[in-house]
PDB file of N, CA and C in Angstrom:
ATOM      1  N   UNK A   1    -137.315 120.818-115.394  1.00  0.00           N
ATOM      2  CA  UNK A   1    -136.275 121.568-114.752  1.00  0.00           C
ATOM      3  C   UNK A   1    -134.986 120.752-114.795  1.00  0.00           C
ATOM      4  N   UNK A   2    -134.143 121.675-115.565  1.00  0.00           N
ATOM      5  CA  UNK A   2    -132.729 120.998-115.238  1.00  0.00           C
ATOM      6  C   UNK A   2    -132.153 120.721-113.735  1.00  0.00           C
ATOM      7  N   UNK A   3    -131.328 119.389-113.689  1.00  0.00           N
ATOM      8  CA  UNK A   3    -130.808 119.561-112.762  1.00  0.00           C
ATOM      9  C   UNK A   3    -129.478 119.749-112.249  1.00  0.00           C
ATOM     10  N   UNK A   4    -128.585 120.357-111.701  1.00  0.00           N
ATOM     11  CA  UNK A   4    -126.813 120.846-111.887  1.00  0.00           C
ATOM     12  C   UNK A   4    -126.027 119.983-111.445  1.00  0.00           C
ATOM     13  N   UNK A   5    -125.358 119.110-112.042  1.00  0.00           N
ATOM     14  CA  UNK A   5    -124.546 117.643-111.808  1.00  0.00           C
ATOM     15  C   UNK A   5    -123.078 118.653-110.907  1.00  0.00           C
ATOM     16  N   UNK A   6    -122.626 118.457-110.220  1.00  0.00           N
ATOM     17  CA  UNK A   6    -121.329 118.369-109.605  1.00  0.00           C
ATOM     18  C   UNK A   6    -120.133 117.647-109.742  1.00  0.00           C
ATOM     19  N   UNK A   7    -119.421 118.325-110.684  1.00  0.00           N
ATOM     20  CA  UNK A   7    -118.731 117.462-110.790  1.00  0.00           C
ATOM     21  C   UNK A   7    -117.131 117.631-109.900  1.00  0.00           C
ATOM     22  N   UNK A   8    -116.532 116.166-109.557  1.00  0.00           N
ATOM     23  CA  UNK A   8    -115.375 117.023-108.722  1.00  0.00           C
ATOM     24  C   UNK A   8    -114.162 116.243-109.211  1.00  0.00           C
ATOM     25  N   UNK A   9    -113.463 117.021-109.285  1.00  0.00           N
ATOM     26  CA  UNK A   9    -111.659 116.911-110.216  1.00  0.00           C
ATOM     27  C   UNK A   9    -110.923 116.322-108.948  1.00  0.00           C
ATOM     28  N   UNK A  10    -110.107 115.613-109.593  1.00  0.00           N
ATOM     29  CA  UNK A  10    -108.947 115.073-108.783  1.00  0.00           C
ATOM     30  C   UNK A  10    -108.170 115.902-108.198  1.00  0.00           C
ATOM     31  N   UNK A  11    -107.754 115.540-107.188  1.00  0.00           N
ATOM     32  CA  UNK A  11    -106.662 116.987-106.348  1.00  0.00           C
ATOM     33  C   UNK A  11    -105.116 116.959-106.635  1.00  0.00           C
ATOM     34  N   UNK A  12    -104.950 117.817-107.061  1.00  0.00           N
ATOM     35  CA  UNK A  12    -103.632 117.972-107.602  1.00  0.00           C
ATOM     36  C   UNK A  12    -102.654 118.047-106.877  1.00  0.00           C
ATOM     37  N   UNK A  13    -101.578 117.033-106.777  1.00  0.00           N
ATOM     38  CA  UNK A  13    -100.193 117.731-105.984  1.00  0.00           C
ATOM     39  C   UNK A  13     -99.243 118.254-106.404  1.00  0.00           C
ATOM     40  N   UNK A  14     -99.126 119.611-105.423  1.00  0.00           N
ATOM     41  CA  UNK A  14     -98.358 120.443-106.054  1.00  0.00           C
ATOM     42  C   UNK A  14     -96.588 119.890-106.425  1.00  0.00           C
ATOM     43  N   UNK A  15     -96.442 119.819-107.433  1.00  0.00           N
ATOM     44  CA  UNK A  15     -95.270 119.808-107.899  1.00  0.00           C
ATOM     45  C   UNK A  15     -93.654 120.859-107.602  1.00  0.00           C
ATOM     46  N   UNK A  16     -92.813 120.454-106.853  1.00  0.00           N
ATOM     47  CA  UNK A  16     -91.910 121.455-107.096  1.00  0.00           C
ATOM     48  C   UNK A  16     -91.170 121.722-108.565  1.00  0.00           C
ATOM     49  N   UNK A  17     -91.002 122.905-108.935  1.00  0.00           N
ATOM     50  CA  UNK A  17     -90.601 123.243-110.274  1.00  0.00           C
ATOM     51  C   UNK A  17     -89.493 123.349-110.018  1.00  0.00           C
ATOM     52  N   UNK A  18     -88.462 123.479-111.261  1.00  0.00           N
ATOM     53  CA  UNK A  18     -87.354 123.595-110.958  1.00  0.00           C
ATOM     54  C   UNK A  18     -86.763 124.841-111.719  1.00  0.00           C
ATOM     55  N   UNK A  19     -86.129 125.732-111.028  1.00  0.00           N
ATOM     56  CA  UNK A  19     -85.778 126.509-111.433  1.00  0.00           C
ATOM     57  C   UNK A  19     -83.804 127.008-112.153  1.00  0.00           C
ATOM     58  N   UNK A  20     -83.991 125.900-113.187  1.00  0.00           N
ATOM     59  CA  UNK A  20     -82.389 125.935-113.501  1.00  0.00           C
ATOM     60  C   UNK A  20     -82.188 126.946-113.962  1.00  0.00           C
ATOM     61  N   UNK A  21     -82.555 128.305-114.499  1.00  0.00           N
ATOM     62  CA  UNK A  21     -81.998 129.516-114.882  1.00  0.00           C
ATOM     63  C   UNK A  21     -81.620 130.678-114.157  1.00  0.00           C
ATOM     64  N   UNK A  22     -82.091 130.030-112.692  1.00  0.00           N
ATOM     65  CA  UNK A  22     -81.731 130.819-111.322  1.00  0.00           C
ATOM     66  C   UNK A  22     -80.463 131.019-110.952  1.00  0.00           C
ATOM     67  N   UNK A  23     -79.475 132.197-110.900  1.00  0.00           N
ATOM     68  CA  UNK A  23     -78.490 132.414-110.417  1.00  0.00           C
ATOM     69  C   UNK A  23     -78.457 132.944-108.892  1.00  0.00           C
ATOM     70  N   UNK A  24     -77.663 132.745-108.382  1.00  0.00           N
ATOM     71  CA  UNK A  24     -77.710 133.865-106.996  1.00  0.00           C
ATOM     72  C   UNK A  24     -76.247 135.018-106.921  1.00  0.00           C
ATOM     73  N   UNK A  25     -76.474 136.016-107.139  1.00  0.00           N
ATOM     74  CA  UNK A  25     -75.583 137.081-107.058  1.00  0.00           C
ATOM     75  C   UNK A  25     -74.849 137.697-106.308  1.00  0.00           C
ATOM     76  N   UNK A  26     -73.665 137.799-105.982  1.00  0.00           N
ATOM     77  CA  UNK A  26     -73.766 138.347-104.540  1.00  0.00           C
ATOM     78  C   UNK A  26     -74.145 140.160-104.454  1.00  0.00           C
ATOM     79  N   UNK A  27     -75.033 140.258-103.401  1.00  0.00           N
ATOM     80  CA  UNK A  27     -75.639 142.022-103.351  1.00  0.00           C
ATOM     81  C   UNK A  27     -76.317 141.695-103.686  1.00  0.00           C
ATOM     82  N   UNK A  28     -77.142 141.060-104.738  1.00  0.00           N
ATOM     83  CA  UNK A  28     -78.266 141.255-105.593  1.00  0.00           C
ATOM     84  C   UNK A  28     -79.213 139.969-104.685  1.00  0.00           C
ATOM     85  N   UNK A  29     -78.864 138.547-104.869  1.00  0.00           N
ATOM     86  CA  UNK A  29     -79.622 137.403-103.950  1.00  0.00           C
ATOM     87  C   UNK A  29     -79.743 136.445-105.656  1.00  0.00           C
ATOM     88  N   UNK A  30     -81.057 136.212-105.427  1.00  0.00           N
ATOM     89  CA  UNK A  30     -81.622 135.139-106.604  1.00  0.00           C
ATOM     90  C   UNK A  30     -81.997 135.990-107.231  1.00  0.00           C
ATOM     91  N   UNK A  31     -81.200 135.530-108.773  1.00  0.00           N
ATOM     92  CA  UNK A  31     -81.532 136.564-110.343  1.00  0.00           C
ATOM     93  C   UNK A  31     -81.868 135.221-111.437  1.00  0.00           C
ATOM     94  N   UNK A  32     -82.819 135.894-112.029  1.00  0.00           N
ATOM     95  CA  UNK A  32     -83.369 134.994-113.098  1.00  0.00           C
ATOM     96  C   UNK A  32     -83.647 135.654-114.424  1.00  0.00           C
ATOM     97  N   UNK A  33     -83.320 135.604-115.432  1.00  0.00           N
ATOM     98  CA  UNK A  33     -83.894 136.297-116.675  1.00  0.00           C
ATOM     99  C   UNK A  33     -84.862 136.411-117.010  1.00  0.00           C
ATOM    100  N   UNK A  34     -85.782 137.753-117.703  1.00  0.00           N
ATOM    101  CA  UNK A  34     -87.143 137.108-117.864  1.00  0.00           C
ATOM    102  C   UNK A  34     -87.680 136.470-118.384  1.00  0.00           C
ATOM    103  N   UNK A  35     -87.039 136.416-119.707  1.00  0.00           N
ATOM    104  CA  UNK A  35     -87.603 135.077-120.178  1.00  0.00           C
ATOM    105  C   UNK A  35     -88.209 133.739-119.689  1.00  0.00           C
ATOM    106  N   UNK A  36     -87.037 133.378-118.682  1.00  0.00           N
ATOM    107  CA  UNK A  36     -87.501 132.184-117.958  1.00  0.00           C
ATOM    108  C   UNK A  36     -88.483 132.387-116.726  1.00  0.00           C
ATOM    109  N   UNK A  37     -88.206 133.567-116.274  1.00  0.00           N
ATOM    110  CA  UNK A  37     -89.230 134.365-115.163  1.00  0.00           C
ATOM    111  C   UNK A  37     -90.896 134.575-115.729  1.00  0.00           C
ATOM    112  N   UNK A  38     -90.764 134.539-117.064  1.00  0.00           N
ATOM    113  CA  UNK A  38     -92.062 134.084-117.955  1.00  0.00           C
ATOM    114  C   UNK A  38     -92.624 133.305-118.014  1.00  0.00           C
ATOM    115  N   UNK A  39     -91.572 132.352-118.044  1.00  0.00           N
ATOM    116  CA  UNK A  39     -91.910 130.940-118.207  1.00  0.00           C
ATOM    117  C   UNK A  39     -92.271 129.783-116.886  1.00  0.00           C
ATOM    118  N   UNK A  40     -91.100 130.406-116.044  1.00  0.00           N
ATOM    119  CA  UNK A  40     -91.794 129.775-114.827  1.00  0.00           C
ATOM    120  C   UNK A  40     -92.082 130.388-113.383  1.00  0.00           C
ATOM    121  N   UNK A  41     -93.633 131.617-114.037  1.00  0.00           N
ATOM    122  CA  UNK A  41     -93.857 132.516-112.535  1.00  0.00           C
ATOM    123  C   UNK A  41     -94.695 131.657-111.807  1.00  0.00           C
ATOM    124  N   UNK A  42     -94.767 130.761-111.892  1.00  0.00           N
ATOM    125  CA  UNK A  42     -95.771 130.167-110.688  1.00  0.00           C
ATOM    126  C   UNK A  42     -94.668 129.880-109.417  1.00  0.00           C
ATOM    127  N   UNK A  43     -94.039 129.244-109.930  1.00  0.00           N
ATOM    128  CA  UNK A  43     -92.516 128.574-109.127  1.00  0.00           C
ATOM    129  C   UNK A  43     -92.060 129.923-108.744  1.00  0.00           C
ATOM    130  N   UNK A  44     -91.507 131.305-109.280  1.00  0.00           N
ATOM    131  CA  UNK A  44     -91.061 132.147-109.152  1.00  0.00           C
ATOM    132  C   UNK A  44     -92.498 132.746-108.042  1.00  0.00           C
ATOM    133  N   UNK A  45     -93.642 132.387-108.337  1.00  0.00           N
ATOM    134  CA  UNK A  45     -94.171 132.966-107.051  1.00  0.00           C
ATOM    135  C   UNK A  45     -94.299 132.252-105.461  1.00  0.00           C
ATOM    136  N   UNK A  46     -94.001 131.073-105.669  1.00  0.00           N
ATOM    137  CA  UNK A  46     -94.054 130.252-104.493  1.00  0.00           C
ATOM    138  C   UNK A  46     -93.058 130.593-103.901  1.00  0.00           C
ATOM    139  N   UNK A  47     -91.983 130.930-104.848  1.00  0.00           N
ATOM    140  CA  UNK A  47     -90.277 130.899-104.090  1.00  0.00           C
ATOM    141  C   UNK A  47     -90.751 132.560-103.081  1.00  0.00           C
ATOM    142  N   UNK A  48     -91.471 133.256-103.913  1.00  0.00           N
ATOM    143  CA  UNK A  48     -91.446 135.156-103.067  1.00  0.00           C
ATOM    144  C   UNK A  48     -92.469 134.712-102.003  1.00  0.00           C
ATOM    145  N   UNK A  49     -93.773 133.857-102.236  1.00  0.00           N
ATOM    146  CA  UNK A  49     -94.335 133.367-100.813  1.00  0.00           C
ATOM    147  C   UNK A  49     -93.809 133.324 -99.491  1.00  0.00           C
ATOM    148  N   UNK A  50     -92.672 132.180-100.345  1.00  0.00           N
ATOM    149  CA  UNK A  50     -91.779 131.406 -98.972  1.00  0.00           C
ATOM    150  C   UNK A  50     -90.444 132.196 -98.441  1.00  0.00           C
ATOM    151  N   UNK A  51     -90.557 134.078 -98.910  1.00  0.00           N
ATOM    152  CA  UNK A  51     -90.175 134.770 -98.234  1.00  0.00           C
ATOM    153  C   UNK A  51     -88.750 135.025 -99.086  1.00  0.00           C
ATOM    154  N   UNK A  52     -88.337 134.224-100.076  1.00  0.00           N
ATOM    155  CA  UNK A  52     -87.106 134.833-100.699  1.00  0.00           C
ATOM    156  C   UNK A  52     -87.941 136.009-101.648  1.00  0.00           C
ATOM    157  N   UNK A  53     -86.692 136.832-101.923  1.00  0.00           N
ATOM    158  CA  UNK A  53     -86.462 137.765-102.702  1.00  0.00           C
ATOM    159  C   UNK A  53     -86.145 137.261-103.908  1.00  0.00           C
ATOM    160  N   UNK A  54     -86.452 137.968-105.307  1.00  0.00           N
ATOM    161  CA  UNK A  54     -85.915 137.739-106.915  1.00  0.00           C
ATOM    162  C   UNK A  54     -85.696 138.367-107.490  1.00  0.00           C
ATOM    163  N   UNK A  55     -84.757 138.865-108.200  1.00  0.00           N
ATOM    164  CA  UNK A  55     -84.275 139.724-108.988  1.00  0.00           C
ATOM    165  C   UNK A  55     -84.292 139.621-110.264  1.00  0.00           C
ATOM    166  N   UNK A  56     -85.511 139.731-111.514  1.00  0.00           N
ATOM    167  CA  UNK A  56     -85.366 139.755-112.969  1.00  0.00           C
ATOM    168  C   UNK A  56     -84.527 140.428-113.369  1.00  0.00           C
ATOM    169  N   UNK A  57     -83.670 139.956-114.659  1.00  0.00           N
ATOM    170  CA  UNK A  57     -82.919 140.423-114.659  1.00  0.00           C
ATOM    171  C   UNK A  57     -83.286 140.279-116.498  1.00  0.00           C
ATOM    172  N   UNK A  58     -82.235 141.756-117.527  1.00  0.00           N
ATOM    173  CA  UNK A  58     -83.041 141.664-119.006  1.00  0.00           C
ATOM    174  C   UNK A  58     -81.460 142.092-119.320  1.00  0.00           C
ATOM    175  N   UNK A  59     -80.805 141.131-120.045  1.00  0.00           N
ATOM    176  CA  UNK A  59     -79.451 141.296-120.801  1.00  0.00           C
ATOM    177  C   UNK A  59     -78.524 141.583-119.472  1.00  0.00           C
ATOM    178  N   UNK A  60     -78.486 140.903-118.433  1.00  0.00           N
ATOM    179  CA  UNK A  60     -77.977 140.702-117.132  1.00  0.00           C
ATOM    180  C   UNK A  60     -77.682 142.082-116.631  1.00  0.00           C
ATOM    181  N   UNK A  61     -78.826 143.074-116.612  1.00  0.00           N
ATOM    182  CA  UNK A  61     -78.904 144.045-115.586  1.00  0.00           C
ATOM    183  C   UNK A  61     -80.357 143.480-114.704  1.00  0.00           C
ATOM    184  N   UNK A  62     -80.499 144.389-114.032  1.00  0.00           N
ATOM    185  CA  UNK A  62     -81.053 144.140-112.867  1.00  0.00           C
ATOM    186  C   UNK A  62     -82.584 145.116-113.396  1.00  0.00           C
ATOM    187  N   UNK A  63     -83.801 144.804-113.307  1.00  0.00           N
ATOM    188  CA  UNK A  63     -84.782 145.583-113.829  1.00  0.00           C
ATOM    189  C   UNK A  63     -85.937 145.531-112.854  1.00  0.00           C
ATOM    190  N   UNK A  64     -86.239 144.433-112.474  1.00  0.00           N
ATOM    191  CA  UNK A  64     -87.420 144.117-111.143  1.00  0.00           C
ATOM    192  C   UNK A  64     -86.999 143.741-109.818  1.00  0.00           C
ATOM    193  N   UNK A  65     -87.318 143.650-109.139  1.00  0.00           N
ATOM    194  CA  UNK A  65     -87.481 142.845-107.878  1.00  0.00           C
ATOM    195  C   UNK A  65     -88.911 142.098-107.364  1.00  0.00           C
ATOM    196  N   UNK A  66     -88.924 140.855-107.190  1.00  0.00           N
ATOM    197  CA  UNK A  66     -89.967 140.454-106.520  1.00  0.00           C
ATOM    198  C   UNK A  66     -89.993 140.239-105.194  1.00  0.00           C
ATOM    199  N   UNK A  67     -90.712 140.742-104.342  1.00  0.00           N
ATOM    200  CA  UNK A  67     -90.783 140.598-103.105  1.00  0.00           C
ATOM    201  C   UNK A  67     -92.055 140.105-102.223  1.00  0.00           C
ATOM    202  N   UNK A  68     -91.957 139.250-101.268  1.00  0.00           N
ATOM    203  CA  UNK A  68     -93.421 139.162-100.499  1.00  0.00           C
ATOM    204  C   UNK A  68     -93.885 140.544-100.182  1.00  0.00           C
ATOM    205  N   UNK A  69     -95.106 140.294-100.290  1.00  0.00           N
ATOM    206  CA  UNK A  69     -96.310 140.813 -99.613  1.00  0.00           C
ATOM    207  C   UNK A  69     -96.231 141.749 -98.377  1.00  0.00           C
ATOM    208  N   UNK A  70     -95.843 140.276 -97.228  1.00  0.00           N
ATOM    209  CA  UNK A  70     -95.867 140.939 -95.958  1.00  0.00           C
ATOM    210  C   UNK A  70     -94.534 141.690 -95.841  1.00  0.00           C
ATOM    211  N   UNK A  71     -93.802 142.007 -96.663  1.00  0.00           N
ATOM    212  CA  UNK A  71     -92.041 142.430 -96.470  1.00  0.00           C
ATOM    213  C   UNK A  71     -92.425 143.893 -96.643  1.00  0.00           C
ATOM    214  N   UNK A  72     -92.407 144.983 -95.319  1.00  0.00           N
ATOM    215  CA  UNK A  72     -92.733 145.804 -95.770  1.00  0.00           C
ATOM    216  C   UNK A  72     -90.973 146.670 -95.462  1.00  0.00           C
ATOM    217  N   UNK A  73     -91.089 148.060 -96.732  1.00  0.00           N
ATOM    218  CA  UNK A  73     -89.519 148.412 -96.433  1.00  0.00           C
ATOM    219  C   UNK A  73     -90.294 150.342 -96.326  1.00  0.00           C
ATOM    220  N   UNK A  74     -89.362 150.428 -95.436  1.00  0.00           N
ATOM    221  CA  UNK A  74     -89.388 151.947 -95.419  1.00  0.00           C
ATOM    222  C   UNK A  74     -89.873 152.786 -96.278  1.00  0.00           C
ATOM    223  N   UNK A  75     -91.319 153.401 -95.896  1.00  0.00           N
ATOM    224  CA  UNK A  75     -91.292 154.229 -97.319  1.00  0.00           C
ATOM    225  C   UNK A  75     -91.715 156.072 -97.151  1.00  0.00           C
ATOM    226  N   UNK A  76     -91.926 156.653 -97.554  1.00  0.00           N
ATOM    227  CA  UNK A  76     -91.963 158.059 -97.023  1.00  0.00           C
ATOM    228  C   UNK A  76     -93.016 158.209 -97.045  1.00  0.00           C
ATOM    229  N   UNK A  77     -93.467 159.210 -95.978  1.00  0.00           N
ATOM    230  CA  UNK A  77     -95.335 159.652 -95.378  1.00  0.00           C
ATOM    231  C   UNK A  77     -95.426 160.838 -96.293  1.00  0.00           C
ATOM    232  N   UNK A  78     -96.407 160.891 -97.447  1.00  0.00           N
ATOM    233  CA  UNK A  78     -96.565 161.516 -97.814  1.00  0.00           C
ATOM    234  C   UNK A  78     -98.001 162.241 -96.503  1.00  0.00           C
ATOM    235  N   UNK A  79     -96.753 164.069 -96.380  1.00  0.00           N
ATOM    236  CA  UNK A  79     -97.269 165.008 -96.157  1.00  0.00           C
ATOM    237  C   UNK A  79     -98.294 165.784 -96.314  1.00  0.00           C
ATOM    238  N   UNK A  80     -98.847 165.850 -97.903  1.00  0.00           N
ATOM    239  CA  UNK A  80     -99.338 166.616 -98.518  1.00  0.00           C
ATOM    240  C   UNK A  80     -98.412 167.509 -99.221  1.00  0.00           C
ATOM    241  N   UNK A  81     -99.816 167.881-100.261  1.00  0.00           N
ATOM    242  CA  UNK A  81     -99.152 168.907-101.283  1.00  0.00           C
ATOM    243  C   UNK A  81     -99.334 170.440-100.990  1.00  0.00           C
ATOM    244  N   UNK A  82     -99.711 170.884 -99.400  1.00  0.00           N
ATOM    245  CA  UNK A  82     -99.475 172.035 -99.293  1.00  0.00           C
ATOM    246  C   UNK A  82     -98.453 172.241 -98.928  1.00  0.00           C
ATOM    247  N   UNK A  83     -97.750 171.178 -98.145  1.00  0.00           N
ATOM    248  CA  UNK A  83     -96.365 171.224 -97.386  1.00  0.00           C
ATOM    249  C   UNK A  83     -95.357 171.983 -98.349  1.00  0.00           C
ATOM    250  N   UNK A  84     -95.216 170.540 -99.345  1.00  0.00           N
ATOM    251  CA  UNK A  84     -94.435 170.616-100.493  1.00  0.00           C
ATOM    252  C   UNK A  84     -94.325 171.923-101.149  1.00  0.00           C
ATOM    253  N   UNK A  85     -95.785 172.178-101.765  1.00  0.00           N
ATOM    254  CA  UNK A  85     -95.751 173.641-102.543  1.00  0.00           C
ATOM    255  C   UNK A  85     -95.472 174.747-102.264  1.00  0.00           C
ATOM    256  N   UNK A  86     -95.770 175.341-100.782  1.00  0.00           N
ATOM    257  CA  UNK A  86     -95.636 176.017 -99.632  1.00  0.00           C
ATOM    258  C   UNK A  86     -93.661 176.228 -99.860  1.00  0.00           C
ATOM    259  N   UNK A  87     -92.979 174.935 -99.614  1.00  0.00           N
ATOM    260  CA  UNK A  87     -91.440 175.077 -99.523  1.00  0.00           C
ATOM    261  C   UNK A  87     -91.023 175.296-101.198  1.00  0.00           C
ATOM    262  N   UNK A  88     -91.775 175.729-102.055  1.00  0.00           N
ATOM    263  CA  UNK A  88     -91.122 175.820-103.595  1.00  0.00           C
ATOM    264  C   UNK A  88     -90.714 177.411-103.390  1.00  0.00           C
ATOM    265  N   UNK A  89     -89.965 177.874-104.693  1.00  0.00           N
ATOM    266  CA  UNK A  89     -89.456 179.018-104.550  1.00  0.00           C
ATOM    267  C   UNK A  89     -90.386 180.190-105.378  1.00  0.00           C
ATOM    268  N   UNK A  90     -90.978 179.868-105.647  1.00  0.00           N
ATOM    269  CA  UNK A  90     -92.249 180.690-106.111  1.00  0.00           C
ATOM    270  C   UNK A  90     -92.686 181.443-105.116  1.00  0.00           C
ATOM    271  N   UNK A  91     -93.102 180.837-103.710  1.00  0.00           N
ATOM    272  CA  UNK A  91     -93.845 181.475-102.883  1.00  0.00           C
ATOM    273  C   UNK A  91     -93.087 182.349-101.798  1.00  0.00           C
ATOM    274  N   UNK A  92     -91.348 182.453-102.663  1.00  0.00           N
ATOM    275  CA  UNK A  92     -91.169 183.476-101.743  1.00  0.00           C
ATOM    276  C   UNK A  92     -91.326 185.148-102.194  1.00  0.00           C
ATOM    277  N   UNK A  93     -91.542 185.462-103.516  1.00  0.00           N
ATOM    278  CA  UNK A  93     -92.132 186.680-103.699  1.00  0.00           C
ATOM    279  C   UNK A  93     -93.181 187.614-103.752  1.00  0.00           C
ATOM    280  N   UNK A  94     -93.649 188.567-104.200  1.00  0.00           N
ATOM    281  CA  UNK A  94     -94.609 189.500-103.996  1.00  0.00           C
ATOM    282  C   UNK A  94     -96.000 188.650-104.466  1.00  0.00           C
ATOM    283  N   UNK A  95     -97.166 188.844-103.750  1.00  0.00           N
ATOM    284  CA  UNK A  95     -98.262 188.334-104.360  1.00  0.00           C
ATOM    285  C   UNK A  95     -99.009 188.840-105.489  1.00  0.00           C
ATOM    286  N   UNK A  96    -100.150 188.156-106.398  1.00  0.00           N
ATOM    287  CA  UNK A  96    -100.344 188.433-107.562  1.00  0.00           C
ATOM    288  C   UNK A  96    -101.175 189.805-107.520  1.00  0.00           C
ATOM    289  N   UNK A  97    -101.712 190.606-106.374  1.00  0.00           N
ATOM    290  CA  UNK A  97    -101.951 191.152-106.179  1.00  0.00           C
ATOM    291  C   UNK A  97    -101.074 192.672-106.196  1.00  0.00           C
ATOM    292  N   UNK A  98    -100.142 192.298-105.439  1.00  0.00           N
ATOM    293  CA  UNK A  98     -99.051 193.388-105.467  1.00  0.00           C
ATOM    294  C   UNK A  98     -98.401 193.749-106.885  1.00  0.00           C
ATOM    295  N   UNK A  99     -97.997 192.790-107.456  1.00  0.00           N
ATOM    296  CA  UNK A  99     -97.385 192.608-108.811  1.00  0.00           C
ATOM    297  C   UNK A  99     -98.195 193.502-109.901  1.00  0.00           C
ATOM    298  N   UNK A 100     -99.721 193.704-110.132  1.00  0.00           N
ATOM    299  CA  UNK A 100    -100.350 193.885-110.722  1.00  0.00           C
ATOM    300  C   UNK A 100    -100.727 195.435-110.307  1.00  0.00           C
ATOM    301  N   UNK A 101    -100.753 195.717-108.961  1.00  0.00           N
ATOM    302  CA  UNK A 101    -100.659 197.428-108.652  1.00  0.00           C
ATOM    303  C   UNK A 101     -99.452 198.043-108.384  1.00  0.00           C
ATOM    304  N   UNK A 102     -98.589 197.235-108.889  1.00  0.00           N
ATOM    305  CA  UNK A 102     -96.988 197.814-109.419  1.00  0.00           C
ATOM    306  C   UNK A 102     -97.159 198.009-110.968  1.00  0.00           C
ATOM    307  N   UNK A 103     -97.582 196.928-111.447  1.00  0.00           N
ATOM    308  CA  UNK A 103     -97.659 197.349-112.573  1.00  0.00           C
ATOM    309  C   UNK A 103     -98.566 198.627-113.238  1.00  0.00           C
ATOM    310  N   UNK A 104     -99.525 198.572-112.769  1.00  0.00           N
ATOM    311  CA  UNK A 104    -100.267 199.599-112.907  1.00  0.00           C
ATOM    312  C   UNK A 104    -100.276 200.795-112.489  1.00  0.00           C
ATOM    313  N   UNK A 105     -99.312 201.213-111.548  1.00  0.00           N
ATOM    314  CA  UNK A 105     -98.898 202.164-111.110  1.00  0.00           C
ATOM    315  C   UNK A 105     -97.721 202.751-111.999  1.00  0.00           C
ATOM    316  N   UNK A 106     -96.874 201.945-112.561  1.00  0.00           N
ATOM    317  CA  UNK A 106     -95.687 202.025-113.399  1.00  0.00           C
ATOM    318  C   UNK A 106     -96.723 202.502-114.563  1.00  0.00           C
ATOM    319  N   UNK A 107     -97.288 202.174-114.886  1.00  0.00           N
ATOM    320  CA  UNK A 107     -98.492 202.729-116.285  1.00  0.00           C
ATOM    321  C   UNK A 107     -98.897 204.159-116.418  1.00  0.00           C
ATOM    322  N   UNK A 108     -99.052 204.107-114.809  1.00  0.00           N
ATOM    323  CA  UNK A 108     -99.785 205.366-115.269  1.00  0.00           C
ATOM    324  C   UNK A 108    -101.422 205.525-114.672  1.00  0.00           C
ATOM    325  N   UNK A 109    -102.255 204.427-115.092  1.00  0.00           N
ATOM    326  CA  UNK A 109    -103.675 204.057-114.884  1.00  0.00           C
ATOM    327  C   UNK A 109    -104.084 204.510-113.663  1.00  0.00           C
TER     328      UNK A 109
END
């Protein structure tokens, strides 16, 4: 019978990265291109951990946002889809019922 050796790795300290392609915008906050947002998402995720906001950015428009987790923003309660369908304009005319003994009355039948 084999037996399963354990082996245990040195503990790593975490390194701060540096993020020189980071701009800060005003309106926008911290913008980074993606390229470099490619290159350095680990750092780019520690920074949204520790509660900042990031803005990728592709030929200097604005395309993502990264945000924490716990950051929650307003979002709408979806109702349902009877609500919705109910307020379309379809359902304000004759039913398929009616439509069809109009028509058939217009016939003749």
């Amino acid at each position: 019978m084999k037996t399963k050796s354990i082996i245990k790795y040195p503990a790593i300290k975490p390194q701060a990265m540096e993020l020189r392609e980071a701009i800060a915008l005003p309106g926008v906050g911290l913008s980074i291109p993606v390229r470099a947002a490619k290159a350095k998402l680990s750092a780019l995720l520690e920074l949204v951990a520790g509660g900042q906001e990031v803005t990728i950015t592709s030929d200097g428009v604005p395309k993502a946002v990264l945000s924490p987790v716990g950051k929650n923003r307003g979002r709408k309660v979806f109702t349902g889809m009877g609500d919705y369908l109910m307020k379309q304009p379809v359902h304000g005319g004759p039913g398929a019922e009616e439509i069809v003994r109009a028509d058939r009355d217009g016939r003749g039948w």
